[in-house]
N, C-alpha and C. Protein backbone atom coordinates (compact mmCIF):
# COMPACT_ATOMS: atom_id res chain seq x y z
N UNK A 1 -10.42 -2.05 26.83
CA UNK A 1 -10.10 -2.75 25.61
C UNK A 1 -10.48 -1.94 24.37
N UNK A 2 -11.61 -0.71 24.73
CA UNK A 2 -12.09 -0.47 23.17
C UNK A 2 -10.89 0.59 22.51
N UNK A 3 -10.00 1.40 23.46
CA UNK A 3 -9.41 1.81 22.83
C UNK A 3 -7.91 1.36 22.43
N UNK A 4 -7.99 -0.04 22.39
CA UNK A 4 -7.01 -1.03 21.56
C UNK A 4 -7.32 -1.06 19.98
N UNK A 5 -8.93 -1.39 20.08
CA UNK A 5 -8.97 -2.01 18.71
C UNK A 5 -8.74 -1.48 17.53
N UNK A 6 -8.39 0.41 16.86
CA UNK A 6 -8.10 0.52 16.04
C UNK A 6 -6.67 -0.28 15.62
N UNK A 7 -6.23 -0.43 16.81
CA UNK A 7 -4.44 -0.74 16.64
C UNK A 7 -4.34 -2.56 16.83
N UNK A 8 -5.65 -3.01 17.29
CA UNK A 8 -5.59 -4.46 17.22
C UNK A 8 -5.18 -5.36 16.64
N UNK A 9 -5.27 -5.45 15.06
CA UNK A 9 -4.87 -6.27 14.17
C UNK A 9 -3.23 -6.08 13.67
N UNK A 10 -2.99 -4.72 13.73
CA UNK A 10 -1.60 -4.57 13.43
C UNK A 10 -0.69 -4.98 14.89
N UNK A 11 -1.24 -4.53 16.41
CA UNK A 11 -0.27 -5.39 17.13
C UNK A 11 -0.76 -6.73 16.98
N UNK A 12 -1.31 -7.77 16.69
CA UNK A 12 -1.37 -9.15 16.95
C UNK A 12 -0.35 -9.44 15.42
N UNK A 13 -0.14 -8.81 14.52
CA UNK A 13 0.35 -9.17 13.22
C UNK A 13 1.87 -9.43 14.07
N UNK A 14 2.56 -7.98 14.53
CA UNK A 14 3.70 -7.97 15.26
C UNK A 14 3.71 -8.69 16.41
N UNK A 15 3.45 -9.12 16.88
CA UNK A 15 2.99 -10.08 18.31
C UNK A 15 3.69 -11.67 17.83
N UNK A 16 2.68 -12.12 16.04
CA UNK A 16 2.79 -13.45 16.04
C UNK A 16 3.93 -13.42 15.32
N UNK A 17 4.40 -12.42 14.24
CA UNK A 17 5.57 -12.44 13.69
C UNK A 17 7.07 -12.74 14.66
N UNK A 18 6.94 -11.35 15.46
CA UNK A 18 7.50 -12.14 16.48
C UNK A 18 8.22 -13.47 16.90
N UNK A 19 6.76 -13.45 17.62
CA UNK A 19 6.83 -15.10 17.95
C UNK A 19 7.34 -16.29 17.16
N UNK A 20 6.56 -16.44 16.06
CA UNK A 20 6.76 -17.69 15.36
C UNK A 20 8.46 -17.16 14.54
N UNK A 21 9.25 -15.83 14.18
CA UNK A 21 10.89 -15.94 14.28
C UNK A 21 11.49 -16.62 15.46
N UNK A 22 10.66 -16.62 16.66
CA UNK A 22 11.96 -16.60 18.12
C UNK A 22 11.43 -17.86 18.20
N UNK A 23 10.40 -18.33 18.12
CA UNK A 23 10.27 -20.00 18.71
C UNK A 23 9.83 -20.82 17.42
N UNK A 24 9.24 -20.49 16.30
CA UNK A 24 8.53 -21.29 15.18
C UNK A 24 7.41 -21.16 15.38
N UNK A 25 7.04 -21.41 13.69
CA UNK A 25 5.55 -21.13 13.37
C UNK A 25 4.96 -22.18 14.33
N UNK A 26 5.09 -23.27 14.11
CA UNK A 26 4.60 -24.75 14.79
C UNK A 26 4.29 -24.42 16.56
N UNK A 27 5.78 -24.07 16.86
CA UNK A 27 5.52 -24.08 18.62
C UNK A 27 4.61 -22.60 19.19
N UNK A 28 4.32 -21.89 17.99
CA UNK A 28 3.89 -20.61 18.51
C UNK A 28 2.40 -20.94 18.87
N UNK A 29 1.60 -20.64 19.80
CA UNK A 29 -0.49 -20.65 19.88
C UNK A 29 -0.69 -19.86 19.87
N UNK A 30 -2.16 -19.42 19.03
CA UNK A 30 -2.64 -18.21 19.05
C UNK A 30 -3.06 -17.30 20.56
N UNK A 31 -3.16 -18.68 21.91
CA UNK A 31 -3.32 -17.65 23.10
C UNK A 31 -2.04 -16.68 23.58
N UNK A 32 -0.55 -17.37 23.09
CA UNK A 32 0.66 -16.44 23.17
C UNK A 32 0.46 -15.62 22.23
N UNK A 33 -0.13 -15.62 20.99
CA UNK A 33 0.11 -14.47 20.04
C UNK A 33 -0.75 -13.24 20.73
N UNK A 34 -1.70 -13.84 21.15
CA UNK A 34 -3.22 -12.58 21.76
C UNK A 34 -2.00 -11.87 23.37
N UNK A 35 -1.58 -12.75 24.02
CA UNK A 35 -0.76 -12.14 25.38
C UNK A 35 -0.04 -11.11 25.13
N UNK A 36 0.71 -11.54 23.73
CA UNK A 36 1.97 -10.57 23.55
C UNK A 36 1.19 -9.46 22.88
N UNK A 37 0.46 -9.48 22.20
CA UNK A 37 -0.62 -8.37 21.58
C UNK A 37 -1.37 -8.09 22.81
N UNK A 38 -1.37 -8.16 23.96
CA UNK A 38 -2.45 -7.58 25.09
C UNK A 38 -3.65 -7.81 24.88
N UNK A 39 -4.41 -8.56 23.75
CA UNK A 39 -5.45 -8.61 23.70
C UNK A 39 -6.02 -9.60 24.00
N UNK A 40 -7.43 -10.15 23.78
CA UNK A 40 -8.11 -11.86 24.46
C UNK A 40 -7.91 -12.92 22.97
N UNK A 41 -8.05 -14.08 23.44
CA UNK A 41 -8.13 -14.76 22.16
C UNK A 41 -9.44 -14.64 21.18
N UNK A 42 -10.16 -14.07 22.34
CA UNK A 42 -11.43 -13.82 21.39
C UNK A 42 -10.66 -12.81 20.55
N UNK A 43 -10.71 -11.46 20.90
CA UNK A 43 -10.02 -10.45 19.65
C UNK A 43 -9.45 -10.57 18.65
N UNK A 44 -8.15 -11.78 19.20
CA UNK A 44 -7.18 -12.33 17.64
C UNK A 44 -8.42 -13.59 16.71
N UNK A 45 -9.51 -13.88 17.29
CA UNK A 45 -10.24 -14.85 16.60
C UNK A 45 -11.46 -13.64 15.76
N UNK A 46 -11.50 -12.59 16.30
CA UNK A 46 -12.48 -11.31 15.04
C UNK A 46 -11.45 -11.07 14.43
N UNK A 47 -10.08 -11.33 14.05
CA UNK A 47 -9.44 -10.24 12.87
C UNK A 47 -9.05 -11.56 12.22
N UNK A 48 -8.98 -12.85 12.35
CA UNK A 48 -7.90 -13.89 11.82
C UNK A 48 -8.75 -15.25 12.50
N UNK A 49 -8.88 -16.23 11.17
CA UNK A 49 -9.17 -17.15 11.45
C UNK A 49 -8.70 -18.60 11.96
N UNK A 50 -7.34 -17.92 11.99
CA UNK A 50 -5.84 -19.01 12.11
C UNK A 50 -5.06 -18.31 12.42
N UNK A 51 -3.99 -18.97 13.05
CA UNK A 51 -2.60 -18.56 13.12
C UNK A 51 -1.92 -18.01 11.33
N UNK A 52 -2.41 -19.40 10.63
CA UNK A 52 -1.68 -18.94 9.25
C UNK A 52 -2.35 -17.79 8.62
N UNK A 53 -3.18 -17.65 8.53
CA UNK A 53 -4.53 -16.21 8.34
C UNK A 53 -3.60 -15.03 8.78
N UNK A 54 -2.17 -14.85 9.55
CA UNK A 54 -1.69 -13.86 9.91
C UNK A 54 -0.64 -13.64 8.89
N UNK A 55 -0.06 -14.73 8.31
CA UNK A 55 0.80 -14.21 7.18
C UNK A 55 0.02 -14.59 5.89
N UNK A 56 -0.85 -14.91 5.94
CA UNK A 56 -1.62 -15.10 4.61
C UNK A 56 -3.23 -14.13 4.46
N UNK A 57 -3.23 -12.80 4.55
CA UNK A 57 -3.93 -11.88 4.95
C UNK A 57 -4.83 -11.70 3.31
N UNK A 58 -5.95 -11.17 3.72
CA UNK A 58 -6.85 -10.87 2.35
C UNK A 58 -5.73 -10.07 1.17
N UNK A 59 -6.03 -10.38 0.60
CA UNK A 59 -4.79 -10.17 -0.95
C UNK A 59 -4.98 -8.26 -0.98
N UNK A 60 -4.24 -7.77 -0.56
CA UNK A 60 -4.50 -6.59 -0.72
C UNK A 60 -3.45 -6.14 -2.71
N UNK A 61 -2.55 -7.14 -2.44
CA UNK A 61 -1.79 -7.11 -3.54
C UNK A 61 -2.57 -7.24 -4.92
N UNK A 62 -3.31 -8.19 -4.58
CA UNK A 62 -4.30 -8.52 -5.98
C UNK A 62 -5.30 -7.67 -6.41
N UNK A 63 -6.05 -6.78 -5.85
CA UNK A 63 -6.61 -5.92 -5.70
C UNK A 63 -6.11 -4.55 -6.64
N UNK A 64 -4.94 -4.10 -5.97
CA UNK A 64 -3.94 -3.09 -6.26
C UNK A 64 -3.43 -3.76 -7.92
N UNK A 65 -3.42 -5.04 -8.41
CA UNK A 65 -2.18 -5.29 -9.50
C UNK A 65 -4.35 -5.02 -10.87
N UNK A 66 -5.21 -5.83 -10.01
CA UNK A 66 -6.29 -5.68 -10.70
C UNK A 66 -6.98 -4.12 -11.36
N UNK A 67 -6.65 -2.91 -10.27
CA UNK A 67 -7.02 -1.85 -10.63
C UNK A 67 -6.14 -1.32 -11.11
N UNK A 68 -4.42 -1.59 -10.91
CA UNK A 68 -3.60 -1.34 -11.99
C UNK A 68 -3.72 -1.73 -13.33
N UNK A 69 -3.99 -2.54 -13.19
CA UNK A 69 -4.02 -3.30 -15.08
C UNK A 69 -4.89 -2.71 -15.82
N UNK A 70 -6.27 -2.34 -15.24
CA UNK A 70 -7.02 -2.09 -15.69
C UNK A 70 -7.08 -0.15 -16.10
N UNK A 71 -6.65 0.71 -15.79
CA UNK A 71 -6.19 2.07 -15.44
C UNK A 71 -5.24 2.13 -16.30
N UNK A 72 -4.29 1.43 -16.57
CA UNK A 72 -2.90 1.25 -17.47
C UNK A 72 -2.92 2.35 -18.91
N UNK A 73 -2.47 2.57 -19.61
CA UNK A 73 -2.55 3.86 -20.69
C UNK A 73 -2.98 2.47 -22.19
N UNK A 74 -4.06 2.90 -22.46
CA UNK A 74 -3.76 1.45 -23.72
C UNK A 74 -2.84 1.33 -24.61
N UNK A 75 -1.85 2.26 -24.83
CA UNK A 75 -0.80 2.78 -25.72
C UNK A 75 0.05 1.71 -25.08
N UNK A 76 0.20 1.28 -23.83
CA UNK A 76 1.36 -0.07 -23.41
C UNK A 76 1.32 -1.08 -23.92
N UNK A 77 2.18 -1.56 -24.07
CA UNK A 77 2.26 -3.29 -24.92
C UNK A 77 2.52 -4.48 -23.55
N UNK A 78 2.00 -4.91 -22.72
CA UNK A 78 1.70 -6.29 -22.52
C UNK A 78 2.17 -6.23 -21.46
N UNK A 79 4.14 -6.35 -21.28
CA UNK A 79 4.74 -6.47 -20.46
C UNK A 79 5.18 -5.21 -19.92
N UNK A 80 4.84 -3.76 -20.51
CA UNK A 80 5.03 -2.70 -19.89
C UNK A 80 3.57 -2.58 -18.86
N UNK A 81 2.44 -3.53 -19.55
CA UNK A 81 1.55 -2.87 -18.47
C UNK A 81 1.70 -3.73 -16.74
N UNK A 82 2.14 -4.87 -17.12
CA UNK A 82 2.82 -5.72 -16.04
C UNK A 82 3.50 -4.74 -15.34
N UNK A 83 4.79 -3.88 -15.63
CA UNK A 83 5.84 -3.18 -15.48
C UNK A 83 4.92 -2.59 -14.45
N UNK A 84 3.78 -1.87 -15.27
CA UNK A 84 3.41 -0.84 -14.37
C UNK A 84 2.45 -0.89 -13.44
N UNK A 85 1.60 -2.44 -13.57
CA UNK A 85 0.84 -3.15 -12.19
C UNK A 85 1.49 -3.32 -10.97
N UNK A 86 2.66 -3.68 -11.53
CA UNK A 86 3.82 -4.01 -10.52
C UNK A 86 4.37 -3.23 -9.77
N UNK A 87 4.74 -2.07 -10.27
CA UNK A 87 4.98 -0.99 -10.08
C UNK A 87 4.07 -0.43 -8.41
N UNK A 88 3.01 -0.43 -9.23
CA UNK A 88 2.33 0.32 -8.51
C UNK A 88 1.85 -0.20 -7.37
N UNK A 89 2.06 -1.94 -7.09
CA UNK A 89 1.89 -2.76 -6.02
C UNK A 89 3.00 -2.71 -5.15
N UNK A 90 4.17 -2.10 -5.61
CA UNK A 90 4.98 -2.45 -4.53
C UNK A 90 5.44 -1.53 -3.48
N UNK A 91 4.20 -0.71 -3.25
CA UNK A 91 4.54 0.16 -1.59
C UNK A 91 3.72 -0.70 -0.87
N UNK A 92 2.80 -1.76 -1.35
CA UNK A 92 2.38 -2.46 -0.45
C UNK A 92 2.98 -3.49 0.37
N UNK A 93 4.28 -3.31 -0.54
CA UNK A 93 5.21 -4.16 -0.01
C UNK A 93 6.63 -3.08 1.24
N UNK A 94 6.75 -2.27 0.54
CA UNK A 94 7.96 -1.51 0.89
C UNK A 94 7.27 -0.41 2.28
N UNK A 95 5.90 -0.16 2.15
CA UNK A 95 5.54 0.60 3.64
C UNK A 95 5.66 -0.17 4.70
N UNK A 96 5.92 -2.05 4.75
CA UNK A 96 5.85 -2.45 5.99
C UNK A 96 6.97 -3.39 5.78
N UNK A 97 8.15 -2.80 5.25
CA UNK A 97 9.42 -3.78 5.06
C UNK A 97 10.02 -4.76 6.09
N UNK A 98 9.96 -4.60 7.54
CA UNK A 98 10.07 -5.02 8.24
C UNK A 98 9.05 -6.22 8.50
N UNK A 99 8.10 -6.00 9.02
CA UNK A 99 7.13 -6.84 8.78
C UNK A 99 7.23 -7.90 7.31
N UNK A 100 7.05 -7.45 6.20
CA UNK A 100 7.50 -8.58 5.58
C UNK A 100 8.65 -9.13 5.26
N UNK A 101 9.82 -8.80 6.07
CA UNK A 101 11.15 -9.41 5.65
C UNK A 101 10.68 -10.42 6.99
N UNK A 102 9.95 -10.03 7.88
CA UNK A 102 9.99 -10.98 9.05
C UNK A 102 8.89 -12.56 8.73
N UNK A 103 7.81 -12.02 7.76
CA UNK A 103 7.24 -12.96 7.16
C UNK A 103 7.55 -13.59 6.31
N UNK A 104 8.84 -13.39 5.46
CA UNK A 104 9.16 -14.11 4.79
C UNK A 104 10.16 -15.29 5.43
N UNK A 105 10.67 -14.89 6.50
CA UNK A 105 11.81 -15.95 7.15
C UNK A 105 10.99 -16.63 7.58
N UNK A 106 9.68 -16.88 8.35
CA UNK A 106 8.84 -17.66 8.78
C UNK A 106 8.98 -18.77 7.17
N UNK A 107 7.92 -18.06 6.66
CA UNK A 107 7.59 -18.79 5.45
C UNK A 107 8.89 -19.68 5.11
N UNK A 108 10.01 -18.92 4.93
CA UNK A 108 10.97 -19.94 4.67
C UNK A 108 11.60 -21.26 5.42
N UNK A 109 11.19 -20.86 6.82
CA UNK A 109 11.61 -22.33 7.46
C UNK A 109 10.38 -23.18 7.52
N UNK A 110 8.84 -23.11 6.72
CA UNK A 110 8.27 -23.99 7.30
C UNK A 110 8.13 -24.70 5.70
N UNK A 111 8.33 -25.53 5.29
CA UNK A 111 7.83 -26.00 4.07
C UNK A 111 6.37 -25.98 3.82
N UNK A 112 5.97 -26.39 4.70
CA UNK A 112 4.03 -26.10 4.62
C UNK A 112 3.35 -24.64 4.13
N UNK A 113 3.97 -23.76 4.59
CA UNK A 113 4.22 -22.25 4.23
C UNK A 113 4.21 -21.90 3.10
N UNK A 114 5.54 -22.29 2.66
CA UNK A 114 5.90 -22.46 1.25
C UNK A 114 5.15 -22.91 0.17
N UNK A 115 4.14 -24.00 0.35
CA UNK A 115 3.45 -24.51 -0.30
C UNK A 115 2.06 -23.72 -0.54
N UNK A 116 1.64 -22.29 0.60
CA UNK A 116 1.06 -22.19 0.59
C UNK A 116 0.97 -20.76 -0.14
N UNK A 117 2.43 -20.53 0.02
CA UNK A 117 2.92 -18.70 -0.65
C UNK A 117 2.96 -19.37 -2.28
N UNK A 118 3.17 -20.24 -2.82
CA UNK A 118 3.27 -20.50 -3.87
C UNK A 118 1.74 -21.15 -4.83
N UNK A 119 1.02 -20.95 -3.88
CA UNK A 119 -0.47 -20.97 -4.34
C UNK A 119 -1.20 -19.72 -4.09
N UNK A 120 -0.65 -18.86 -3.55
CA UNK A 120 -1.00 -17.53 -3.70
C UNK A 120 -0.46 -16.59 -4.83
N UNK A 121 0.59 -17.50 -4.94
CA UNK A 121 1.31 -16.78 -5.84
C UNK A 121 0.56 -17.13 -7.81
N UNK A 122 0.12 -18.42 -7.36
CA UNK A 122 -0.87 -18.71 -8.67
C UNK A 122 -2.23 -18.02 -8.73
N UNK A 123 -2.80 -17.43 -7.53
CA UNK A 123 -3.50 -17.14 -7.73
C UNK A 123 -3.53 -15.47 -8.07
N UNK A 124 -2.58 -14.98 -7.80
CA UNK A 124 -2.26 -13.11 -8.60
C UNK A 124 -1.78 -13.69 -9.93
N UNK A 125 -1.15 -15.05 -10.52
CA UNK A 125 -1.16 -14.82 -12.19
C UNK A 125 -2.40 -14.70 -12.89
N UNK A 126 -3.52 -15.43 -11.76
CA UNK A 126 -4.90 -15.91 -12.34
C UNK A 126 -5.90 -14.40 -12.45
N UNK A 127 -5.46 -13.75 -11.21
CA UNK A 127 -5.70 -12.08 -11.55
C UNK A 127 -5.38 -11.29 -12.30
N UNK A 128 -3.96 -11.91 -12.51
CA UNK A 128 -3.80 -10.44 -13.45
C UNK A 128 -3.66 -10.98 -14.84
N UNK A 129 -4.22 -12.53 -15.34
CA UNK A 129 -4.42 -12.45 -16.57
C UNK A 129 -5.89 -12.67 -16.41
N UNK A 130 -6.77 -12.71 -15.77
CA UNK A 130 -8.04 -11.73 -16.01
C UNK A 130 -8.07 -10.15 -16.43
N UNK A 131 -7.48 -9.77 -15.26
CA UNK A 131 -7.65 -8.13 -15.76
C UNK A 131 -6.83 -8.03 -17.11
N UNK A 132 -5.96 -8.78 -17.87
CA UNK A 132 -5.25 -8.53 -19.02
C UNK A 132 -5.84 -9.05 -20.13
N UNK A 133 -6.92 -9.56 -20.10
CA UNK A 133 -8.12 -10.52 -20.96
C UNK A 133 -9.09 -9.09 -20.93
N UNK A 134 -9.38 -8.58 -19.52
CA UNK A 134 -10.33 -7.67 -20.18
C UNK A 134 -10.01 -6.28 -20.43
N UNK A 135 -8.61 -6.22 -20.52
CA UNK A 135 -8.13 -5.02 -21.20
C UNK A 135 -8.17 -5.67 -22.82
N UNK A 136 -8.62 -6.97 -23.20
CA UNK A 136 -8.45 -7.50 -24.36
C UNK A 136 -7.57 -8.13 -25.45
N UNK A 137 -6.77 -8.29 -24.51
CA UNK A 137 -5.72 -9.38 -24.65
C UNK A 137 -6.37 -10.46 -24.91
N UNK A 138 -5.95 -11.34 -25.76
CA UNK A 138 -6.05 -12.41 -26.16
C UNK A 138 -5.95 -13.40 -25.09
N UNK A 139 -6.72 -14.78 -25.01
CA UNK A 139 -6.38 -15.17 -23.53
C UNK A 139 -4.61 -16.21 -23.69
N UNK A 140 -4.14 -16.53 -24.62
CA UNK A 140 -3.13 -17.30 -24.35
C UNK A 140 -1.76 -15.80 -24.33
N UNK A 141 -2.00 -15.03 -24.66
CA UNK A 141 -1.15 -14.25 -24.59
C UNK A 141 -1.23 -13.38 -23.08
N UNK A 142 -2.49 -12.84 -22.68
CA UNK A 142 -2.67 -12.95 -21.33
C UNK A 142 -2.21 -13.84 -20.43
N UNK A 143 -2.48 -14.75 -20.86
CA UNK A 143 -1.94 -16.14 -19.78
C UNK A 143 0.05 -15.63 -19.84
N UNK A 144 0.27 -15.74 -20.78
CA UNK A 144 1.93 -15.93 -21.04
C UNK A 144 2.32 -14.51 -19.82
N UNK A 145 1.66 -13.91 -20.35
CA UNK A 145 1.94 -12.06 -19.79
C UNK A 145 2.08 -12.72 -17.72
N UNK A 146 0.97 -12.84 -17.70
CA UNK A 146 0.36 -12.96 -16.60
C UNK A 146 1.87 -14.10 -15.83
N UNK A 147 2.00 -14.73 -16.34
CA UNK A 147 2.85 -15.98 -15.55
C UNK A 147 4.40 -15.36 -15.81
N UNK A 148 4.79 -14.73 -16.69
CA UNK A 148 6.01 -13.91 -16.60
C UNK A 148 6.20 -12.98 -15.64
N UNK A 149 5.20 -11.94 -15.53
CA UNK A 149 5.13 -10.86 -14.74
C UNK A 149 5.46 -11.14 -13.53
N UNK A 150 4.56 -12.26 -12.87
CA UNK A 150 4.83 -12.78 -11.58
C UNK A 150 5.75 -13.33 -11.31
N UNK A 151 6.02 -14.28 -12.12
CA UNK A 151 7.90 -14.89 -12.36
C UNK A 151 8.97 -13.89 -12.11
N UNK A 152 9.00 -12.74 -12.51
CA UNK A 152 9.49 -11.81 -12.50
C UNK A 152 9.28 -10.99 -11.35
N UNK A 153 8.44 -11.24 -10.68
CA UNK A 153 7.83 -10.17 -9.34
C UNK A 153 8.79 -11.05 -8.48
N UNK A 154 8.62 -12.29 -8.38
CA UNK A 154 9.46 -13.39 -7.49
C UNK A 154 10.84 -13.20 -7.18
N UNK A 155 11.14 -13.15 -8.67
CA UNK A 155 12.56 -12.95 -8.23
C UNK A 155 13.08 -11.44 -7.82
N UNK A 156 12.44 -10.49 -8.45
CA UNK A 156 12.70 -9.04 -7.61
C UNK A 156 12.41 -9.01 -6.45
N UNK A 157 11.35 -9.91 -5.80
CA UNK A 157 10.95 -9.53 -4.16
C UNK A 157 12.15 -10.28 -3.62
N UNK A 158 12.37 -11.49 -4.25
CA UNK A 158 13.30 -12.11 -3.27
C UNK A 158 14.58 -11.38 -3.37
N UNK A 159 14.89 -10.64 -4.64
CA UNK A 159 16.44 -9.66 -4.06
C UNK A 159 16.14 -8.92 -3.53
N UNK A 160 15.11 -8.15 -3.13
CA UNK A 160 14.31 -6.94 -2.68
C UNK A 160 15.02 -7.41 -0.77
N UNK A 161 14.31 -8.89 -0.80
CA UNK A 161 14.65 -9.00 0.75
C UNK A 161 15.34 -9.64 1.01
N UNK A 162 16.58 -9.80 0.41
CA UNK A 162 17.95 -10.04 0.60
C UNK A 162 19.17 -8.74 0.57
N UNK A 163 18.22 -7.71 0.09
CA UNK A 163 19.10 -6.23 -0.51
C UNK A 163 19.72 -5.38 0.68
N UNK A 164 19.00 -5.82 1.48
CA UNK A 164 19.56 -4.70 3.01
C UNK A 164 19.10 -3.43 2.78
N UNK A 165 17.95 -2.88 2.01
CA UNK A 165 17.71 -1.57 2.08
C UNK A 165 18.68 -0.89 1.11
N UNK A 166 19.08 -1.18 0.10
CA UNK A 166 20.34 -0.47 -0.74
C UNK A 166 19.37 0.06 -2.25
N UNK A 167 18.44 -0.68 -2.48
CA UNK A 167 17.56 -0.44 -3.36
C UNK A 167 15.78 -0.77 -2.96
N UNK A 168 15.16 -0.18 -3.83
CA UNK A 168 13.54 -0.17 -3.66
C UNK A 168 12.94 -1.38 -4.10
N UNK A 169 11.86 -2.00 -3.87
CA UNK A 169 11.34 -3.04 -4.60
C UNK A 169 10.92 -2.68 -5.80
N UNK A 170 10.69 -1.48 -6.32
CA UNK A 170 10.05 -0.66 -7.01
C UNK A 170 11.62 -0.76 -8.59
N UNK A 171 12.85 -0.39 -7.89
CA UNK A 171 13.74 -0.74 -8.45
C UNK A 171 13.89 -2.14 -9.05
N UNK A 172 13.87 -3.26 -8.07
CA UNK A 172 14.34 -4.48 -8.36
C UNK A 172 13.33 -5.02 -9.61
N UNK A 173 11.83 -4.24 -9.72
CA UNK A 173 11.01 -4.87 -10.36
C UNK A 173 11.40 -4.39 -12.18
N UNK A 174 11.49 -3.56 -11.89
CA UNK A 174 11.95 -2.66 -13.53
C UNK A 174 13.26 -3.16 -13.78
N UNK A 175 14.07 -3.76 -13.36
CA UNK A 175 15.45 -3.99 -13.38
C UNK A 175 14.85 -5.71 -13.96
N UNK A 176 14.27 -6.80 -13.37
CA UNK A 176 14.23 -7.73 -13.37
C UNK A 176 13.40 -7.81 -15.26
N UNK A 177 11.97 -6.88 -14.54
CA UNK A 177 11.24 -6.85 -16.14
C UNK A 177 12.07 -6.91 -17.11
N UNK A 178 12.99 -5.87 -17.20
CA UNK A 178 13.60 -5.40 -18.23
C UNK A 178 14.28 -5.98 -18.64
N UNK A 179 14.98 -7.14 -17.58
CA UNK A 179 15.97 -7.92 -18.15
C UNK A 179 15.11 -9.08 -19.11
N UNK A 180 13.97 -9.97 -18.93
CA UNK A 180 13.51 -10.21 -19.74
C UNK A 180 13.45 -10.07 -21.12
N UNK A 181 13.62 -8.84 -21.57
CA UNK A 181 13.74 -8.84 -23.39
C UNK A 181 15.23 -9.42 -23.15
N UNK A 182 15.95 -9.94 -22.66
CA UNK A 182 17.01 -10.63 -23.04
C UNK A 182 16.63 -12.03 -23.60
N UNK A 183 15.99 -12.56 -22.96
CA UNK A 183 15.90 -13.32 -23.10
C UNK A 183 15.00 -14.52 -24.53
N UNK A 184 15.12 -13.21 -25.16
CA UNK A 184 14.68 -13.73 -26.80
C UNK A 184 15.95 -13.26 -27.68
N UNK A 185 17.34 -12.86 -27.21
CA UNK A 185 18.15 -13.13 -27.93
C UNK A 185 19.70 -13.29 -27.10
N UNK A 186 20.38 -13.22 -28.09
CA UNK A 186 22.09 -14.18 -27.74
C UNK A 186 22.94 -13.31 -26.59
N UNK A 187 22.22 -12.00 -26.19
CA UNK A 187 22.93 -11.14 -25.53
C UNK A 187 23.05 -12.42 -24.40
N UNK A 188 24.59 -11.50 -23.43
CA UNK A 188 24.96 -12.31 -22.34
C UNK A 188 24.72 -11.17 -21.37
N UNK A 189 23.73 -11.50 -20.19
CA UNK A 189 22.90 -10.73 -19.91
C UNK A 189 23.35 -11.24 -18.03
N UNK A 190 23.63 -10.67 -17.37
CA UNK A 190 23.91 -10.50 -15.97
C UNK A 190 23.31 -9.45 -15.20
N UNK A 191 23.07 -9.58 -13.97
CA UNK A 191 22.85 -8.52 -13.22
C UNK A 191 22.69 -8.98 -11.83
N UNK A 192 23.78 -7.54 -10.99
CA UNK A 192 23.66 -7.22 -9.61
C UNK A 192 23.46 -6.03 -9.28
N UNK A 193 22.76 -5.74 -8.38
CA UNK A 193 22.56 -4.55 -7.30
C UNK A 193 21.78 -3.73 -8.78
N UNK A 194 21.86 -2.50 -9.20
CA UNK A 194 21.31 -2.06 -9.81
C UNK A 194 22.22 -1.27 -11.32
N UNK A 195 22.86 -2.84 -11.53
CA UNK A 195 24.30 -2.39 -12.62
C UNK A 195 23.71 -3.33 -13.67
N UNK A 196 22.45 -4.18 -13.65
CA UNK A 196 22.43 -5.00 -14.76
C UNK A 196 21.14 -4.87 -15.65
N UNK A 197 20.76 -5.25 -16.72
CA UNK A 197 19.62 -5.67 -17.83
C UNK A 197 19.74 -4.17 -18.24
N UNK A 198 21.09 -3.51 -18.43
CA UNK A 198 20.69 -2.22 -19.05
C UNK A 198 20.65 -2.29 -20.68
């Protein structure tokens, strides 16, 4: 067994992903997730405290958008430093594309899921208008920054994993930001694939 465990946590990730696409989150147990990972249930109970603990993993994202913000050039104005938190979070997304296009279809058929990606998702605005408070931002303007950015992360991830690989997440995010300054004036403002918010 000992020379499983560097590779332990990443096969039980693929094991339950797996699983809970081919049968559901609900009908899947963590002793099938540990079988198909070769490992004991003890093992999948040292890396993960739940089944849901497998798609809801320590925030590595929040981390990455926190030491971005903070690193940022102070010469940026607000929503470029968003631009570039964002930026810089999204190979955390795009090195395991598979894996999270497979976590997101879970998430999407369970409503419980959902409820729970969308409180994670409050909790990276709550990060990154901290770190945008102590770059010294004002806090209601932080706040505004902070709840756009992510608004904006949302909808780029979700074309990101609807895109088929035709563009980067890295793309969809600068494309989405950008379209934003539209939205303080009369322009008629569209966009697909990587033809729009120019």
């Amino acid at each position: 067994m000992s020379r499983w465990k560097p590779d332990a946590r990443g096969r039980l990730e693929k094991a339950a992903l797996e699983l809970f696409n081919r049968q559901g989150f609900d009908a899947t147990t963590v002793a099938e997730i540990a079988a198909r990972a070769e490992v004991t249930e003890r093992t999948f109970y040292r890396h993960f405290v739940d089944k849901r603990e497998v798609l809801f993993q320590s925030n590595a994202l929040a981390d990455v958008l926190a030491h971005a913000t903070a690193t940022a050039a102070n010469s940026l104005a607000p929503l470029e430093v968003i631009t570039h938190a964002l930026t810089e979070a999204a190979p955390v997304f795009e090195e395991r594309a598979e894996l999270v296009r497979q976590r997101q279809a879970v998430i999407a058929a369970n409503p419980e899921l959902q409820e729970r990606e969308l409180a994670k998702l409050a909790s990276l605005v709550s990060t990154l208008a901290h770190a945008l408070r102590e770059r010294g931002l004002e806090a209601t303007v932080a706040a505004l920054a902070a709840e756009i950015g992510i608004a904006a992360f949302k909808v780029a991830f979700e074309r990101w994993i609807d895109d088929s690989g035709q563009h980067t997440l890295t793309q969809h995010i600068r494309e989405t930001l950008d379209a934003t300054r539209h939205l303080t004036t009369t322009d008629d403002v569209s966009f697909t694939g990587q033809e729009g918010a120019a």
